[in-house]
Protein backbone atom coordinates (compact mmCIF):
# COMPACT_ATOMS: atom_id res chain seq x y z
CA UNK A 1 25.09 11.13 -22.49
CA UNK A 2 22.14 12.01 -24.89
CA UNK A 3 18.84 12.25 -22.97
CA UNK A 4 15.44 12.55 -24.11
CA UNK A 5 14.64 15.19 -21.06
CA UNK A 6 15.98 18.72 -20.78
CA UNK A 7 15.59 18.97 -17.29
CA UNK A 8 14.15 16.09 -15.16
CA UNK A 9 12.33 16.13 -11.58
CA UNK A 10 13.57 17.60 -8.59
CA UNK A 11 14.72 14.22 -6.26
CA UNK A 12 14.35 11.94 -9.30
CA UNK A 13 16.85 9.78 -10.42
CA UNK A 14 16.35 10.08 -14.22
CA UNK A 15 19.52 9.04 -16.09
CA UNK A 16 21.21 7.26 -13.21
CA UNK A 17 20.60 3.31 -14.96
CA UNK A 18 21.37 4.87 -18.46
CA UNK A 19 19.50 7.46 -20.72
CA UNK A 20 17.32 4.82 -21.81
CA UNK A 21 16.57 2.84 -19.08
CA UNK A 22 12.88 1.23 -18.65
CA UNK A 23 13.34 -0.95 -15.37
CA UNK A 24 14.57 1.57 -12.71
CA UNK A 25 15.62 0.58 -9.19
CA UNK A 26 15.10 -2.94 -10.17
CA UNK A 27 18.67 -2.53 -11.91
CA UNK A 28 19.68 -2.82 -8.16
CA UNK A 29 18.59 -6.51 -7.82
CA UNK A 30 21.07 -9.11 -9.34
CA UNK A 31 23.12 -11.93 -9.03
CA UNK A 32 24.25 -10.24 -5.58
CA UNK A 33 20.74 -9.40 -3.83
CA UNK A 34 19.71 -13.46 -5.00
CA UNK A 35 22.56 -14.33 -2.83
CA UNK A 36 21.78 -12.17 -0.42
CA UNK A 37 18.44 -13.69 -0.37
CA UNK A 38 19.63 -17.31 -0.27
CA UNK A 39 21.40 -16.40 2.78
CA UNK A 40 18.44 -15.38 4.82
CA UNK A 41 17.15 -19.24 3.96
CA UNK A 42 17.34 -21.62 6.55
CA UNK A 43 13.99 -23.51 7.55
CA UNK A 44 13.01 -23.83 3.27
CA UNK A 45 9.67 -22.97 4.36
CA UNK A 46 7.60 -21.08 1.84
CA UNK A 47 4.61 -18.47 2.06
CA UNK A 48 2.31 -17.63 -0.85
CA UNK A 49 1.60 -13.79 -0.55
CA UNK A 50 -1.15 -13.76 -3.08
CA UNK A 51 -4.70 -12.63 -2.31
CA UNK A 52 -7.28 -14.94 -4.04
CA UNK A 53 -7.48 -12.90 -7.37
CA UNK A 54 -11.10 -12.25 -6.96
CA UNK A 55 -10.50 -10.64 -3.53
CA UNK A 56 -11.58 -8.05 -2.16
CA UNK A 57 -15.14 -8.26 -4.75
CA UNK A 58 -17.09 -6.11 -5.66
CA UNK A 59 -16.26 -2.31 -6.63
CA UNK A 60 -16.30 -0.47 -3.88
CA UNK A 61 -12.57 -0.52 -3.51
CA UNK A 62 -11.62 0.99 -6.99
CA UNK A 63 -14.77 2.05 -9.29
CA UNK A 64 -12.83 1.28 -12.55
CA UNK A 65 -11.82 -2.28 -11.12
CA UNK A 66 -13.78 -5.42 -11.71
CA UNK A 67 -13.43 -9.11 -10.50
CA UNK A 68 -12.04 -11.67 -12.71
CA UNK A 69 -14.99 -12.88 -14.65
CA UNK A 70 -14.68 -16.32 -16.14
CA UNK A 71 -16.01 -18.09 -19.36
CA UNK A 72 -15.74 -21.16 -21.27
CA UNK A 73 -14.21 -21.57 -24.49
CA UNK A 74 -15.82 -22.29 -27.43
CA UNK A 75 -15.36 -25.40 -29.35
CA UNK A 76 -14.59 -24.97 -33.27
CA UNK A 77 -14.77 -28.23 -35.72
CA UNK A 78 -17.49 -30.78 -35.08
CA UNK A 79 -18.53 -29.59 -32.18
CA UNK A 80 -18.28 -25.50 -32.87
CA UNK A 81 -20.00 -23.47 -30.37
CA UNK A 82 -20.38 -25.43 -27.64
CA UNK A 83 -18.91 -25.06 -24.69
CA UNK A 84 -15.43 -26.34 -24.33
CA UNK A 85 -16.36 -27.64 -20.40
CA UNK A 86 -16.32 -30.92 -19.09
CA UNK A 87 -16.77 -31.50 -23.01
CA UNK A 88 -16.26 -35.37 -24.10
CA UNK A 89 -14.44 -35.92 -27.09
CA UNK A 90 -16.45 -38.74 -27.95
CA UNK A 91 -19.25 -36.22 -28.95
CA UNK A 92 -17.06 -35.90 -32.21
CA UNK A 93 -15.26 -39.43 -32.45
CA UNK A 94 -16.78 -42.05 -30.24
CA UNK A 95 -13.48 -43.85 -29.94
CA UNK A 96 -11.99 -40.83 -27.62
CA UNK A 97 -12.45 -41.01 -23.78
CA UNK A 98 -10.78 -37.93 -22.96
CA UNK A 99 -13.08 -34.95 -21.30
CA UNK A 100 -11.29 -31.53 -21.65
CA UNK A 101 -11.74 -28.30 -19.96
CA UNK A 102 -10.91 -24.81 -20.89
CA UNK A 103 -11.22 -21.49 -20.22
CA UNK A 104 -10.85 -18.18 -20.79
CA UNK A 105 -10.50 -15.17 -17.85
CA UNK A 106 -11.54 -11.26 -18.29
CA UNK A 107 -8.99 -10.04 -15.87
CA UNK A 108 -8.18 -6.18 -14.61
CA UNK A 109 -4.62 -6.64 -13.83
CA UNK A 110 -4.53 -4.15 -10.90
CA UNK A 111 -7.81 -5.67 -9.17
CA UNK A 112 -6.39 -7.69 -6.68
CA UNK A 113 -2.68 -8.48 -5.66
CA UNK A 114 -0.07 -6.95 -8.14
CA UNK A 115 2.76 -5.15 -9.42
CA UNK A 116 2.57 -1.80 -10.19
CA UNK A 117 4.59 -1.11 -13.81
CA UNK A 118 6.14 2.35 -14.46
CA UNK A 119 3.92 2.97 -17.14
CA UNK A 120 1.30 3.22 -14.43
CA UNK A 121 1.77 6.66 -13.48
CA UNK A 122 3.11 9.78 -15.12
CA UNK A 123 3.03 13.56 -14.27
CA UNK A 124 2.38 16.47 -16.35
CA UNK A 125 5.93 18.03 -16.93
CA UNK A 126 7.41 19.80 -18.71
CA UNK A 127 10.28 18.17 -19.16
CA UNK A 128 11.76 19.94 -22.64
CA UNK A 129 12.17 23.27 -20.84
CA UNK A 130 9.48 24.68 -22.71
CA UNK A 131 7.10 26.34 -20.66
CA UNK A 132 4.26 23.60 -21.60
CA UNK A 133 4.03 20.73 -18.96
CA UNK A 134 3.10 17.21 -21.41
CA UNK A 135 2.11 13.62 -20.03
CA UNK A 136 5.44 12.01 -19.09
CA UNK A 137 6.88 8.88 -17.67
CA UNK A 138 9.70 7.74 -15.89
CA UNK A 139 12.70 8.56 -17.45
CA UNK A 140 11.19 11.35 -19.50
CA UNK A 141 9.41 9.05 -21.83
CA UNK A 142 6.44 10.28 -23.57
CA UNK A 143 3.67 8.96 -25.74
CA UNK A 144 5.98 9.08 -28.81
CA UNK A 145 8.25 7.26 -27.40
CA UNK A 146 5.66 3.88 -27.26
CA UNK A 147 2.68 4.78 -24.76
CA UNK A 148 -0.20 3.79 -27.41
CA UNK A 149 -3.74 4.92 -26.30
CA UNK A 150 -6.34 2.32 -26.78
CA UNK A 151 -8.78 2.50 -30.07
CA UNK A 152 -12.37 3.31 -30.08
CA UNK A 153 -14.35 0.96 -30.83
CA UNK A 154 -17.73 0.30 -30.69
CA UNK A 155 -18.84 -2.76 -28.65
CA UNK A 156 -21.49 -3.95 -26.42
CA UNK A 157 -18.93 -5.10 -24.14
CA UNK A 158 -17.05 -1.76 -21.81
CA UNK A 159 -14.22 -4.06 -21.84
CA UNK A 160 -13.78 -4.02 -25.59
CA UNK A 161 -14.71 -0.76 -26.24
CA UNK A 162 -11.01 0.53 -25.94
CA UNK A 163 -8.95 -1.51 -27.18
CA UNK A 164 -5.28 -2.72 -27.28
CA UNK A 165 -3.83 -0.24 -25.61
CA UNK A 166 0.00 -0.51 -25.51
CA UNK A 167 2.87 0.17 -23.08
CA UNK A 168 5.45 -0.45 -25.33
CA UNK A 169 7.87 1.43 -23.25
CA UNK A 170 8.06 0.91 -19.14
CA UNK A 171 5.68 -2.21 -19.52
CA UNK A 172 5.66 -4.57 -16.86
CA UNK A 173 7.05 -7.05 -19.54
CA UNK A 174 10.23 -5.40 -18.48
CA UNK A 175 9.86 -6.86 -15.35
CA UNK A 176 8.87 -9.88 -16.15
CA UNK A 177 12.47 -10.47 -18.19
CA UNK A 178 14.48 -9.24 -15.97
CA UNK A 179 12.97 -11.76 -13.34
CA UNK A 180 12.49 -10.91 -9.47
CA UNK A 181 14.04 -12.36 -6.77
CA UNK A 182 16.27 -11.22 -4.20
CA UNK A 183 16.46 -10.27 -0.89
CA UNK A 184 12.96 -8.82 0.96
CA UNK A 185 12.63 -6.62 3.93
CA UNK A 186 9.51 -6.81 6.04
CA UNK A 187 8.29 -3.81 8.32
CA UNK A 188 5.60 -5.15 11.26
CA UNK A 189 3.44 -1.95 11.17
CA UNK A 190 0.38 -4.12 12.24
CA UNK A 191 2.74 -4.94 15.64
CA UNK A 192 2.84 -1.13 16.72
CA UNK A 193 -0.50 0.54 15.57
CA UNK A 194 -2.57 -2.33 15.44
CA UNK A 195 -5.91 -1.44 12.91
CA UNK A 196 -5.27 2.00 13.89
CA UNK A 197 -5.53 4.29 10.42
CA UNK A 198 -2.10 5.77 10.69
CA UNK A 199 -0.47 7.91 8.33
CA UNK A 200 3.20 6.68 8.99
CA UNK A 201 5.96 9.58 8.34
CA UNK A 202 9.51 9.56 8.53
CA UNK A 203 9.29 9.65 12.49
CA UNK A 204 7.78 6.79 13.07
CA UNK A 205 9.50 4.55 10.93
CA UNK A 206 13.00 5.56 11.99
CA UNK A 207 11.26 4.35 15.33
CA UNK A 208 10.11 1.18 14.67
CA UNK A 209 13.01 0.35 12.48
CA UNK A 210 15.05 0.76 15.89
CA UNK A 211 12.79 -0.75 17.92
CA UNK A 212 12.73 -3.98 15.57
CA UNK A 213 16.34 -3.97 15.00
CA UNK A 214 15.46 -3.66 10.89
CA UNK A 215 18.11 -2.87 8.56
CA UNK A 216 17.40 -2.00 5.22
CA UNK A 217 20.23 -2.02 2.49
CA UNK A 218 20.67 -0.72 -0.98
CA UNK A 219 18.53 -3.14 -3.62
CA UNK A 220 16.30 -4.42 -0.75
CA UNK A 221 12.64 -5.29 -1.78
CA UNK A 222 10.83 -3.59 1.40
CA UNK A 223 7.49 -4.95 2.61
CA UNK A 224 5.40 -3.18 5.05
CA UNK A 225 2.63 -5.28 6.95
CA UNK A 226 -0.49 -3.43 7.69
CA UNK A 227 -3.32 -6.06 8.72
CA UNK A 228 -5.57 -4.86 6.20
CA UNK A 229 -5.01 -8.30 4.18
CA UNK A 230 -6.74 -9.72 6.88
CA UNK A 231 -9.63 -7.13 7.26
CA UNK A 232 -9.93 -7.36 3.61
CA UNK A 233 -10.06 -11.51 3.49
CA UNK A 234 -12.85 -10.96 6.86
CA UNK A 235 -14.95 -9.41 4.67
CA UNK A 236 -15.60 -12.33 2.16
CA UNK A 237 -15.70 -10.48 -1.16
CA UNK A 238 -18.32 -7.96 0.17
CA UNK A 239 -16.33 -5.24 1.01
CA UNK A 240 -17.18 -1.74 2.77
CA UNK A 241 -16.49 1.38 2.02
CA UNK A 242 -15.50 2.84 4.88
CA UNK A 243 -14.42 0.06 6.66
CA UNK A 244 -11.73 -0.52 3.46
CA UNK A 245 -10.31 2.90 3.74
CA UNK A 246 -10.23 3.86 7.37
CA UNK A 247 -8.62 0.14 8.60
CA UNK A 248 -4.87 0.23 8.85
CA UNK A 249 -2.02 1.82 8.35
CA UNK A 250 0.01 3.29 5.79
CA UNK A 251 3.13 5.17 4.48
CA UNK A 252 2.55 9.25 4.43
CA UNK A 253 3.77 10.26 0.93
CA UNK A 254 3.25 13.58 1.91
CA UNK A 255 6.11 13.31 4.13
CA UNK A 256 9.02 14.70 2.22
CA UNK A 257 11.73 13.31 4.65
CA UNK A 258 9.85 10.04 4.13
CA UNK A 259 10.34 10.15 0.47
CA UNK A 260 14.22 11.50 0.71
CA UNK A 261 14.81 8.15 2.73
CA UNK A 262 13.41 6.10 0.36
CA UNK A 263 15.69 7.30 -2.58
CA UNK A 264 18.74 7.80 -0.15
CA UNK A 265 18.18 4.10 0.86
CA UNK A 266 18.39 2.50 -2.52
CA UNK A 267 15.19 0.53 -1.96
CA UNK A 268 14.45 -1.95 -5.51
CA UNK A 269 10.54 -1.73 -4.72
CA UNK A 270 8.01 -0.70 -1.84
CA UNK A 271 5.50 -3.32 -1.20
CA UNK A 272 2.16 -3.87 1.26
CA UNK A 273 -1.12 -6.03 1.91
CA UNK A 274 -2.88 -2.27 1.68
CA UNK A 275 -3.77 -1.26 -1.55
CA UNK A 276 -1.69 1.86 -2.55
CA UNK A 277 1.01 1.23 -0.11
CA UNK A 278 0.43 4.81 0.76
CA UNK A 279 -2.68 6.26 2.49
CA UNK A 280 -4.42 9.39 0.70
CA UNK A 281 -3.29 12.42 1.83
CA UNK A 282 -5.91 13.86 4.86
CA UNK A 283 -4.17 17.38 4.95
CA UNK A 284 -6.37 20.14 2.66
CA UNK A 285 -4.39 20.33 -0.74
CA UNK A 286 -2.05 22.65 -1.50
CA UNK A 287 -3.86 25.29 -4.14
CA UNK A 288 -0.82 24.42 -6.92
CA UNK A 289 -0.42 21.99 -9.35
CA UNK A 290 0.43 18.82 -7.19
CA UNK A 291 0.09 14.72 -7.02
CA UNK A 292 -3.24 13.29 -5.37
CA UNK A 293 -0.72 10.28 -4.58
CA UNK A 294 2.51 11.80 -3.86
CA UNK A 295 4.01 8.52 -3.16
CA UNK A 296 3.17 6.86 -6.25
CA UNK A 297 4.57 10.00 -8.50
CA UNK A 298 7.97 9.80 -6.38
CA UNK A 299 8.75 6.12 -7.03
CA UNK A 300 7.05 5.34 -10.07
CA UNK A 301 7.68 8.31 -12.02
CA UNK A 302 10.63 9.88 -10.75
CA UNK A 303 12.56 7.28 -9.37
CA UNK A 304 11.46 4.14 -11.32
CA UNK A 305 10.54 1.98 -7.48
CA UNK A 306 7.62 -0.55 -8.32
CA UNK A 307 5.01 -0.71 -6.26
CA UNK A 308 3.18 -4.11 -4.99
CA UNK A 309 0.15 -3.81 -3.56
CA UNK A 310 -2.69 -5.99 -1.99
CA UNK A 311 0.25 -8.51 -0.88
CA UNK A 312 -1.00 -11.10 1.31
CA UNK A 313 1.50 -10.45 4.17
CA UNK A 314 -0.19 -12.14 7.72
CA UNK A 315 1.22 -15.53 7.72
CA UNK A 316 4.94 -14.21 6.81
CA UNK A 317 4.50 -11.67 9.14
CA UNK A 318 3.76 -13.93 11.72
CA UNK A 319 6.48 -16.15 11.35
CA UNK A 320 9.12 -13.62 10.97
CA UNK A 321 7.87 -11.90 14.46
CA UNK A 322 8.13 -15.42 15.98
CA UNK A 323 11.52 -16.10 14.88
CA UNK A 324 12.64 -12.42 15.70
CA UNK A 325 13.52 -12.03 11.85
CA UNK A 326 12.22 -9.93 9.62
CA UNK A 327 14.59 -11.02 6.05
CA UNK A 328 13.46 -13.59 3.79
CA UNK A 329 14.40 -14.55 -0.11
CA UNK A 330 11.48 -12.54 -2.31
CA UNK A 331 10.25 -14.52 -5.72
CA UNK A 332 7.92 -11.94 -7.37
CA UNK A 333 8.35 -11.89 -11.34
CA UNK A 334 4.65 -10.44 -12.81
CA UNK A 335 3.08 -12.10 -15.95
CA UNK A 336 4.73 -11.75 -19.28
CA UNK A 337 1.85 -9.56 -21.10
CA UNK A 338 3.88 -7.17 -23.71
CA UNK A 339 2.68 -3.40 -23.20
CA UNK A 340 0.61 -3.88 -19.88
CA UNK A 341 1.13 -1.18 -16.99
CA UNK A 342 0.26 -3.80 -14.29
CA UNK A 343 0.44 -6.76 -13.43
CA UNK A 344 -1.01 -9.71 -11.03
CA UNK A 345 1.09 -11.91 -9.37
CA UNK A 346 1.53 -14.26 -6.97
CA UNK A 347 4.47 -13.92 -4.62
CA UNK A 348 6.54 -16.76 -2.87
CA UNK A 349 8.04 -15.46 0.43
CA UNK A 350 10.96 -18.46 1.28
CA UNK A 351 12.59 -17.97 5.05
């Protein structure tokens, strides 16, 4: 099997879905796991586990992340340049009675509740053997394999001055094809630590999987419930900062037997209502080359596992601890935008 990588990752999985390969563990989730998830359906009751897109507002959350902002079109024809907004058609033939609306949105896909692609994050490596680590992707793809950096352009508008930029390879658009739906896992971490800002290893999840009576299977979509949805939904688009990032729990990707589980286990994709499914590391860094999120560079760029974050989780959550359940049927599929690394979406949870 030709590859494109001399030598891949320690505890990736680069090669495993084909040399090729730009969807990763979502291979695992097929005709099977939709059955799978059909079987856990028996009320037909249905949970939307989106965030409102402009949630959680403001900045303060991610500096480089902006709400949605929102514009009218503008008419051409008759009527060019006017605002295409509770606009009567009559202003250009009198004999029309229809009023029309439309608009246009400036949206940062990763703002609010979304898929993660695997063009999100890379690693230097150096994965030709030659002694000089290069940006590289899942599945040893590289920039001239289709990762197009955005043009230069000069603009009044930030949002235009880079434009275009292209995932060509590992887009989300991947995702978005292949469809996803299948069976979905939910972890109560809210029920054990409460708001409590928990790093949770390997330890304590082996724990609360036994207390809850979870089992996870190969191609399961995992969820993890941390209450920070809520916190985040309490603070009506005015978030703060150190409210945001000391509420609630979170995995420990610093936990190596944490990470060796989640490979071993054959989860599709890691999901939460927090917003990197992983907290940053608290320990002092190690003075070597390393990840600042170790979690995100072990699923996303060594194992191809998408990442969903800023999941609305509470009201599924609920239910499932009420009915002493916690599997469900998981319809997820991001937008179809060719080359994007993220993605919003809206989730539909049915139990």
């Amino acid at each position: 099997m030709k590859t494109r990588w001399k030598r891949r990752p320690e505890g990736s999985n680069w090669g495993e879905f084909g040399p090729d390969d730009q969807l990763g563990a979502m291979n695992l989730v097929g005709k099977e796991q939709v059955l799978k998830g059909l079987a856990e359906v028996s009320s037909g009751q249905t949970f939307s586990l989106s965030l409102p897109l402009d949630y959680p507002g403001g900045d303060v959350l991610h500096p480089s992340r902006h709400p949605p902002r929102r514009f009218a079109t503008l008419r051409a024809g008759k009527s060019a340049g006017q605002q295409c907004f509770c606009f009567a058609l009559a202003r250009d033939n009198p004999l029309f009675t229809d009023v029309v609306s439309d608009d246009v949105v400036l949206l940062h896909t990763q703002y609010s509740t979304q898929w993660d692609g695997l063009a999100h994050i890379g690693s230097l490596f150096d994965s030709e053997d030659s002694g000089e680590p290069e940006i590289t992707f899942y599945n040893g793809y590289r920039s001239r394999h289709g990762l197009t950096v955005a043009e230069r352009r000069e603009s009044a508008e930030p949002w235009a001055a880079y434009e275009n930029p292209r995932a060509d390879v590992l887009g989300v658009d991947n995702l978005a094809r292949h469809g996803v739906q299948g069976r979905a896992v939910l972890v109560d971490l809210f029920k054990h630590f409460g708001n409590e800002n928990r790093a949770v290893g390997y330890d304590d999840l082996q724990r609360i999987l036994e207390m809850d009576d979870i089992v996870i299977e190969k191609g399961d979509m995992v969820c993890f419930y941390t209450g920070l949805d809520e916190v985040i939904l309490g603070m009506r688009k005015r978030p703060e900062h150190e409210r945001l990032h000391r509420s609630c729990s979170g995995l420990d990707g610093s936990d190596g037997r944490l990470l060796s589980w989640i490979t071993a286990t054959g989860i599709a994709a890691l999901i939460s209502d927090n917003f990197a499914v992983e907290l940053m590391p608290r320990a002092p860094a190690p003075q070597v080359g390393h990840a600042m999120l170790p979690l995100h560079e072990h699923c996303l760029f060594k194992n191809g596992i998408h990442l969903g974050e800023l999941w609305f989780l509470r009201d599924l959550a609920g239910w499932l601890r009420d009915h002493r359940r916690s599997r469900f049927l998981l319809t997820a599929p991001p937008l179809h935008l060719p080359g994007a690394v993220g993605s919003p979406v809206t989730p539909v949870a049915t139990v």
